[in-house]
N, C-alpha and C. Protein backbone atom coordinates (compact mmCIF):
# COMPACT_ATOMS: atom_id res chain seq x y z
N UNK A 1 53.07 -7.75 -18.35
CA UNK A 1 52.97 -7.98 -16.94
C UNK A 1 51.50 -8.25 -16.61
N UNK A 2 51.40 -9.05 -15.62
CA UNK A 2 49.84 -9.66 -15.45
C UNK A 2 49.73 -8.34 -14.57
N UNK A 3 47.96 -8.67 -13.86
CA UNK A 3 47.40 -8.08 -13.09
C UNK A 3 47.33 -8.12 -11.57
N UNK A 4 48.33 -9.51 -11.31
CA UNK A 4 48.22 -10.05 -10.40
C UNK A 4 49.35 -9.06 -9.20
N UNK A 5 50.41 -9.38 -10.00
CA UNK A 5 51.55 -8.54 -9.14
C UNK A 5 51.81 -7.11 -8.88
N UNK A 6 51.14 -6.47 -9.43
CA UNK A 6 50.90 -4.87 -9.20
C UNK A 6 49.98 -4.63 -8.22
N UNK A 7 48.89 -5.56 -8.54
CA UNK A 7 47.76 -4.93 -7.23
C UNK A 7 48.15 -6.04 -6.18
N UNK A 8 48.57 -7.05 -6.16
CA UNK A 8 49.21 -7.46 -4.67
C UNK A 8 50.09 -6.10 -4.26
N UNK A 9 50.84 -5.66 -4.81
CA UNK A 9 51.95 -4.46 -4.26
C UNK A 9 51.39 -3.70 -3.64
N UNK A 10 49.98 -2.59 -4.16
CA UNK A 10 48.70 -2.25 -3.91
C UNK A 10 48.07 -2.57 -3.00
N UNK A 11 47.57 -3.88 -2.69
CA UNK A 11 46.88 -4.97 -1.80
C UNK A 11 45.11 -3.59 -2.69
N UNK A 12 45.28 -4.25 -3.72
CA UNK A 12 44.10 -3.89 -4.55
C UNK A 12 43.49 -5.39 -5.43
N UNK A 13 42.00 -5.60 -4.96
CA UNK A 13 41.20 -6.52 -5.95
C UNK A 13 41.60 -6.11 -7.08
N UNK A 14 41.95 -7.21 -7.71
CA UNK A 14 41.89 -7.38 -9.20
C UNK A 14 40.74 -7.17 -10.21
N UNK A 15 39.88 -7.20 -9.45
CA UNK A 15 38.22 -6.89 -10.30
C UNK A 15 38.51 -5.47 -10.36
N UNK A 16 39.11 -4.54 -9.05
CA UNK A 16 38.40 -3.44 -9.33
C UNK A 16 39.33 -2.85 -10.55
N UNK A 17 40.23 -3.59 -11.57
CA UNK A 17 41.21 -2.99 -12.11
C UNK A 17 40.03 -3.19 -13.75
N UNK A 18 39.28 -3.90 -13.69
CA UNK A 18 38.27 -4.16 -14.92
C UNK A 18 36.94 -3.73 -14.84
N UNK A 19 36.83 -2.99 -13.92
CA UNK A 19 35.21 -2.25 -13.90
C UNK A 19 34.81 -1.13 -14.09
N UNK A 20 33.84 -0.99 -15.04
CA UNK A 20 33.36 -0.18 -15.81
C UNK A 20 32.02 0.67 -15.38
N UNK A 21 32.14 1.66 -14.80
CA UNK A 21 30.44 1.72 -13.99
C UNK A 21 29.77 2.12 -15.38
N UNK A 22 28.26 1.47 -15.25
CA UNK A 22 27.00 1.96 -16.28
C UNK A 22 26.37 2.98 -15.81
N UNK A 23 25.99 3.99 -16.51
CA UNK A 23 26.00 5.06 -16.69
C UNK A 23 24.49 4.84 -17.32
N UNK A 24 23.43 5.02 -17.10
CA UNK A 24 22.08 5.22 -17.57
C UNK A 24 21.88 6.73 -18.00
N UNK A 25 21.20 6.57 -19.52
CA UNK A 25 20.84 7.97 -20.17
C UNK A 25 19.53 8.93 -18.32
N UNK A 26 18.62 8.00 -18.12
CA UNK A 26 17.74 8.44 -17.62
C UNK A 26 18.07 9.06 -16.25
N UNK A 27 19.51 8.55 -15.51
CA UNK A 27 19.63 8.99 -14.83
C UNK A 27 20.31 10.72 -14.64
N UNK A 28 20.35 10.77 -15.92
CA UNK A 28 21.44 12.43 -15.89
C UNK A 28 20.08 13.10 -15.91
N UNK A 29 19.47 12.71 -16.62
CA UNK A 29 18.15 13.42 -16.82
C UNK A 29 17.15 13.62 -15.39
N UNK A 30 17.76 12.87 -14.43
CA UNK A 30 16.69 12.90 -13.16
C UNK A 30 17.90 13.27 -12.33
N UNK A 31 19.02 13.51 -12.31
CA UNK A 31 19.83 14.16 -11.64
C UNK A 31 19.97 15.90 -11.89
N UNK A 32 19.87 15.96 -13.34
CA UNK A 32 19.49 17.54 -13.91
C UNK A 32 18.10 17.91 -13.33
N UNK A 33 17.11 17.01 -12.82
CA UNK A 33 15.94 17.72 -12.66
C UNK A 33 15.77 17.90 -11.15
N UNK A 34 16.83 17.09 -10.27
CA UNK A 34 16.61 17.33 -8.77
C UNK A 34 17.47 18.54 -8.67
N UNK A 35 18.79 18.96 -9.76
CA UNK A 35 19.03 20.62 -9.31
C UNK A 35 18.47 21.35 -9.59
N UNK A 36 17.60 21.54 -10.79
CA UNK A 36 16.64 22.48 -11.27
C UNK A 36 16.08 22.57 -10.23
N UNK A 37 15.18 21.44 -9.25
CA UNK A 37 14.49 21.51 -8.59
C UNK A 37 14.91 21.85 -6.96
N UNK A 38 15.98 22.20 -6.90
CA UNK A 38 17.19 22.41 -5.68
C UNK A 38 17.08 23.91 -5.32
N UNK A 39 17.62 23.99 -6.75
CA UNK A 39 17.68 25.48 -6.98
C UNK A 39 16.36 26.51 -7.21
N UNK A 40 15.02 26.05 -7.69
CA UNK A 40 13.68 26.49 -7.33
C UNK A 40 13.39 26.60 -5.98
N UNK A 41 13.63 25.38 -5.26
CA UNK A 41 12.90 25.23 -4.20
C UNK A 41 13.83 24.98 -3.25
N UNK A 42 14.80 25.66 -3.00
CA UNK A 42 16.27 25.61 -2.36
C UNK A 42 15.66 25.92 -0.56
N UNK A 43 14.58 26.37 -0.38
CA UNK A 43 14.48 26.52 0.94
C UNK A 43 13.82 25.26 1.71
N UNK A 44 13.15 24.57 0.65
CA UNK A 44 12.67 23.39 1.29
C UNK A 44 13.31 22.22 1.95
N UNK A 45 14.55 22.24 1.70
CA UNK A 45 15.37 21.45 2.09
C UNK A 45 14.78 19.96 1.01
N UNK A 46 16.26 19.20 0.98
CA UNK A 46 16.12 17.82 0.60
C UNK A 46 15.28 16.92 0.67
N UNK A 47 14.31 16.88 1.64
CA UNK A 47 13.61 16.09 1.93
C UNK A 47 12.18 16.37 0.99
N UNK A 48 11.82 17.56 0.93
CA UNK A 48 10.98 18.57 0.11
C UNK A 48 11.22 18.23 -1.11
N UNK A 49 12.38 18.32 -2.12
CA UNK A 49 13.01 18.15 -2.81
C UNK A 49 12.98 17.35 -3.66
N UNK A 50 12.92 15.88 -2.75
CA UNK A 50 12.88 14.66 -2.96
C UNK A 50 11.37 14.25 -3.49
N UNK A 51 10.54 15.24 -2.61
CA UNK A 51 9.14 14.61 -2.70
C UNK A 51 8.69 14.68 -4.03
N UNK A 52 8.99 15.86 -4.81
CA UNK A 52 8.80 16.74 -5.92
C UNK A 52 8.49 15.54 -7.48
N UNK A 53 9.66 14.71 -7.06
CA UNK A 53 9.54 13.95 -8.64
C UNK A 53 8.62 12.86 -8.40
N UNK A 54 8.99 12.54 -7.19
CA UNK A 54 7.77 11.04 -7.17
C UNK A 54 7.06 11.62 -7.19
N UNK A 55 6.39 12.65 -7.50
CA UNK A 55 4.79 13.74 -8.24
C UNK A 55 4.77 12.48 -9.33
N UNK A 56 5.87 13.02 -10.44
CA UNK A 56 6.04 12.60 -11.65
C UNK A 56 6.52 11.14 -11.61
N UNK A 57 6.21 10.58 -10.96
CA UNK A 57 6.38 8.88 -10.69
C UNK A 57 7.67 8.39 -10.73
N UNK A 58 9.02 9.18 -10.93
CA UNK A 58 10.05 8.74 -10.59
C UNK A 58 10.48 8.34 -9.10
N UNK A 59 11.40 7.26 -9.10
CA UNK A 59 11.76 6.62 -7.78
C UNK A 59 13.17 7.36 -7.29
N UNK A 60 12.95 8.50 -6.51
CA UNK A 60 14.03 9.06 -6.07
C UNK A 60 14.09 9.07 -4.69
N UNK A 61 15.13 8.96 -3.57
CA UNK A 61 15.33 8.29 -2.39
C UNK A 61 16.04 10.04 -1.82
N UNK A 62 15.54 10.28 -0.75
CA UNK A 62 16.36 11.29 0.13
C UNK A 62 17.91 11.47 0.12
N UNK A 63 17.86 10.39 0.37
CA UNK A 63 19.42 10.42 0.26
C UNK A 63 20.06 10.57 -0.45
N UNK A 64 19.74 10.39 -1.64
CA UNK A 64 20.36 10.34 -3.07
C UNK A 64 20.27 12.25 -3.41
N UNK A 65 19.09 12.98 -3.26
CA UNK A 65 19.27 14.07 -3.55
C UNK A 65 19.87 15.15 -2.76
N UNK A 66 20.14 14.31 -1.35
CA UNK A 66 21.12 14.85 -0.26
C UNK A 66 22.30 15.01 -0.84
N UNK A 67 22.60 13.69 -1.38
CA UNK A 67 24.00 13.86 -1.70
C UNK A 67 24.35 14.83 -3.22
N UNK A 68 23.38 15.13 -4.02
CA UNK A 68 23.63 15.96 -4.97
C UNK A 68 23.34 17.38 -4.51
């Protein structure tokens, strides 16, 4: 059976039935270091948080450690 007639039934893109998200080594590694750093400095709030790695020249965005 193709791909076509299941996700019309669905009313689902057909792309999203072949996508694979990439997964970067470096990012687990800078996601492990904004909880380390969550959990140190848990009163500073996110924004605080955030500031911490771009010390260490990584490009990390508020929002992003909001949401972790």
């Amino acid at each position: 059976m193709s791909e076509s007639k299941p996700c019309g039934v669905l009313a689902q893109p057909r792309g999203t039935q072949r996508y694979v998200p990439t997964v970067r080594a470096e990012e687990d590694l800078r996601t492990q270091a904004i909880v380390r750093l969550a959990c140190q400095y848990g009163g500073y709030g996110y924004r605080m948080v955030a500031g911490r790695p771009r010390l260490g020249g990584w490009r990390v965005g508020k929002d992003r450690v909001s949401r972790i």
